[in-house]
Protein backbone atom coordinates (compact mmCIF):
# COMPACT_ATOMS: atom_id res chain seq x y z
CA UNK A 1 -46.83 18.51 16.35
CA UNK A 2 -44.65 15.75 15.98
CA UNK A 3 -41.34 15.59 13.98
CA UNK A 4 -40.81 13.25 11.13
CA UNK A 5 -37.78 11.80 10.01
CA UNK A 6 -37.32 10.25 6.58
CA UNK A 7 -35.17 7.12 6.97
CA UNK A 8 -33.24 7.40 3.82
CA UNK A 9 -31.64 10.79 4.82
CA UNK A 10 -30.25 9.00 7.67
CA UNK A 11 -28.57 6.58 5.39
CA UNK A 12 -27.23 8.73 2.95
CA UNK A 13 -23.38 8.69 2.08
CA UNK A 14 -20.86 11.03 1.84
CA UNK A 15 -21.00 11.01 -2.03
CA UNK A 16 -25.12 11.61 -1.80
CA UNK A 17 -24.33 14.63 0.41
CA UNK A 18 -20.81 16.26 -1.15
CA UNK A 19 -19.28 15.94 2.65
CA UNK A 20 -15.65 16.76 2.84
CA UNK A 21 -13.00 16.57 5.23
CA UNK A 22 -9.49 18.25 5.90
CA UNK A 23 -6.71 15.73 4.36
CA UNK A 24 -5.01 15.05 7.57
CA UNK A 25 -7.92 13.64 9.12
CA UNK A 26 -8.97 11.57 6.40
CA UNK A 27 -5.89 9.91 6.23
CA UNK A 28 -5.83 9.66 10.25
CA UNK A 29 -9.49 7.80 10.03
CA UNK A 30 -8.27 5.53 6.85
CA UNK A 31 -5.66 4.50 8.69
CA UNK A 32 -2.78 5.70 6.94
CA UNK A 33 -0.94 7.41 9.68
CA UNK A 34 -1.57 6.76 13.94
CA UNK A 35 -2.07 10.05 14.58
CA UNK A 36 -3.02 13.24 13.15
CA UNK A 37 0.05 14.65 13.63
CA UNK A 38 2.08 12.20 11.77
CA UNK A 39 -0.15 12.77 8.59
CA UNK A 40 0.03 16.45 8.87
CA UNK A 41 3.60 16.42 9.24
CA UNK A 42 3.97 13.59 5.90
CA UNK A 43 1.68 16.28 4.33
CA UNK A 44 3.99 19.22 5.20
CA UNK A 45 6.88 17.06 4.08
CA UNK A 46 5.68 16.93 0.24
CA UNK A 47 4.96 13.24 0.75
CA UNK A 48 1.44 13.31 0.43
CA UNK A 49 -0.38 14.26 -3.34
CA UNK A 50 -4.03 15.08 -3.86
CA UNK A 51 -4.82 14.54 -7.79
CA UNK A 52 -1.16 14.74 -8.47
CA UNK A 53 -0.56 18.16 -6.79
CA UNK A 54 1.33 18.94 -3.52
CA UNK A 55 -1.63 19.53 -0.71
CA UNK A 56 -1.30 20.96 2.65
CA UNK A 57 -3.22 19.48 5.59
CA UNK A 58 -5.87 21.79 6.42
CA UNK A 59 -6.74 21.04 2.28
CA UNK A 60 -10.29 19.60 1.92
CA UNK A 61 -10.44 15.68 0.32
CA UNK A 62 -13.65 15.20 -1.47
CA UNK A 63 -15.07 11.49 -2.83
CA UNK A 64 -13.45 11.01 -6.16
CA UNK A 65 -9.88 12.66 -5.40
CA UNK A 66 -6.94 10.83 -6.11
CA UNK A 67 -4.62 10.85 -2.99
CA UNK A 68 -0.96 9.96 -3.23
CA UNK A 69 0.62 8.80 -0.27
CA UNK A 70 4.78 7.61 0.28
CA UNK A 71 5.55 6.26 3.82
CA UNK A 72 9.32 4.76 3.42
CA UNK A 73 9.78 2.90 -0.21
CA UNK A 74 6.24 2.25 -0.33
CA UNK A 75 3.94 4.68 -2.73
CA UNK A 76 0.14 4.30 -2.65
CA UNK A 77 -2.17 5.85 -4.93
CA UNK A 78 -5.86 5.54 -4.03
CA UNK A 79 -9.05 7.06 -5.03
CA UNK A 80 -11.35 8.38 -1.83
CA UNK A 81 -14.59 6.61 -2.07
CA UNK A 82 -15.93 7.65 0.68
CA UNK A 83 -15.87 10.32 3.94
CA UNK A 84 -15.36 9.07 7.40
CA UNK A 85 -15.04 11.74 10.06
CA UNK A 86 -14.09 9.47 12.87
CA UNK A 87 -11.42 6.46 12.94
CA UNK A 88 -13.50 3.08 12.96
CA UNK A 89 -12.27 -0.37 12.45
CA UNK A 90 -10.06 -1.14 9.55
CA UNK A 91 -12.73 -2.80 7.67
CA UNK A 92 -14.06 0.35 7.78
CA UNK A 93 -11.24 2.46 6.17
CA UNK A 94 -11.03 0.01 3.74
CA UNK A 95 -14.52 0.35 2.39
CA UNK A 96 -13.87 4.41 2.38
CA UNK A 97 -10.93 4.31 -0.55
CA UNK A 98 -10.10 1.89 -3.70
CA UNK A 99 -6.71 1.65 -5.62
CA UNK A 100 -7.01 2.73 -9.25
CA UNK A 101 -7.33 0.29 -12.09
CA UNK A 102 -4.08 0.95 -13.29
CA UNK A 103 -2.59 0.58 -9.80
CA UNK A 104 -3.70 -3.05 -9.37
CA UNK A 105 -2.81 -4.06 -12.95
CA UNK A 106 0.81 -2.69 -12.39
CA UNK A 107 1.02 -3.99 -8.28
CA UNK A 108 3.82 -6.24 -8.12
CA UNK A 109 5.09 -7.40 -5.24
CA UNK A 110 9.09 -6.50 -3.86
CA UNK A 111 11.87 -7.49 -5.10
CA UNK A 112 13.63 -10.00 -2.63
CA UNK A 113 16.95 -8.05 -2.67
């Protein structure tokens, strides 16, 4: 007896299936931080918010979380659209996370001084 596979479960998302991931990987794989390391140890540091509370980096990101992230002066706030478990291309991490609709009506760019 032969096994079938349905095509559109192979396609499925990471919203279609609830995935999750631990927070310092997902940030690793969007591209936030070069290593794992480095984004559990921004994490540790306070400098990383999920939905506006202080996380820790084993906590689990989920698609629809608000993630607040502060490297240096910058501060990014981004919604996670969708779960990668691996670090791809940055086209990729793009497509997994969008900036809030406040957050691009407000972006400005630096002050020259």
């Amino acid at each position: 007896m032969a096994l079938k596979i349905d095509d559109s479960l192979i396609s499925m998302s990471a919203k279609d299936i609830g995935a999750e991931i631990r927070l310092d990987k997902w940030l690793w794989a969007a591209r936030f931080f070069k290593t794992r390391s480095l984004a559990a140890e921004a994490i540790t540091g306070g400098k990383v918010n999920v939905n506006g509370n202080r996380a820790k980096p084993g906590r689990v990101v989920r698609v629809g979380e608000t993630v607040s992230i502060r490297q240096g002066p910058y501060e990014r706030t981004i919604i996670v659209k969708d779960i990668s478990r691996s670090r791809g291309p940055a086209a990729q991490a793009q497509d997994s996370m969008r900036k809030p609709k406040k957050a691009r009506a407000n972006a400005k760019p630096p002050s020259p001084n």
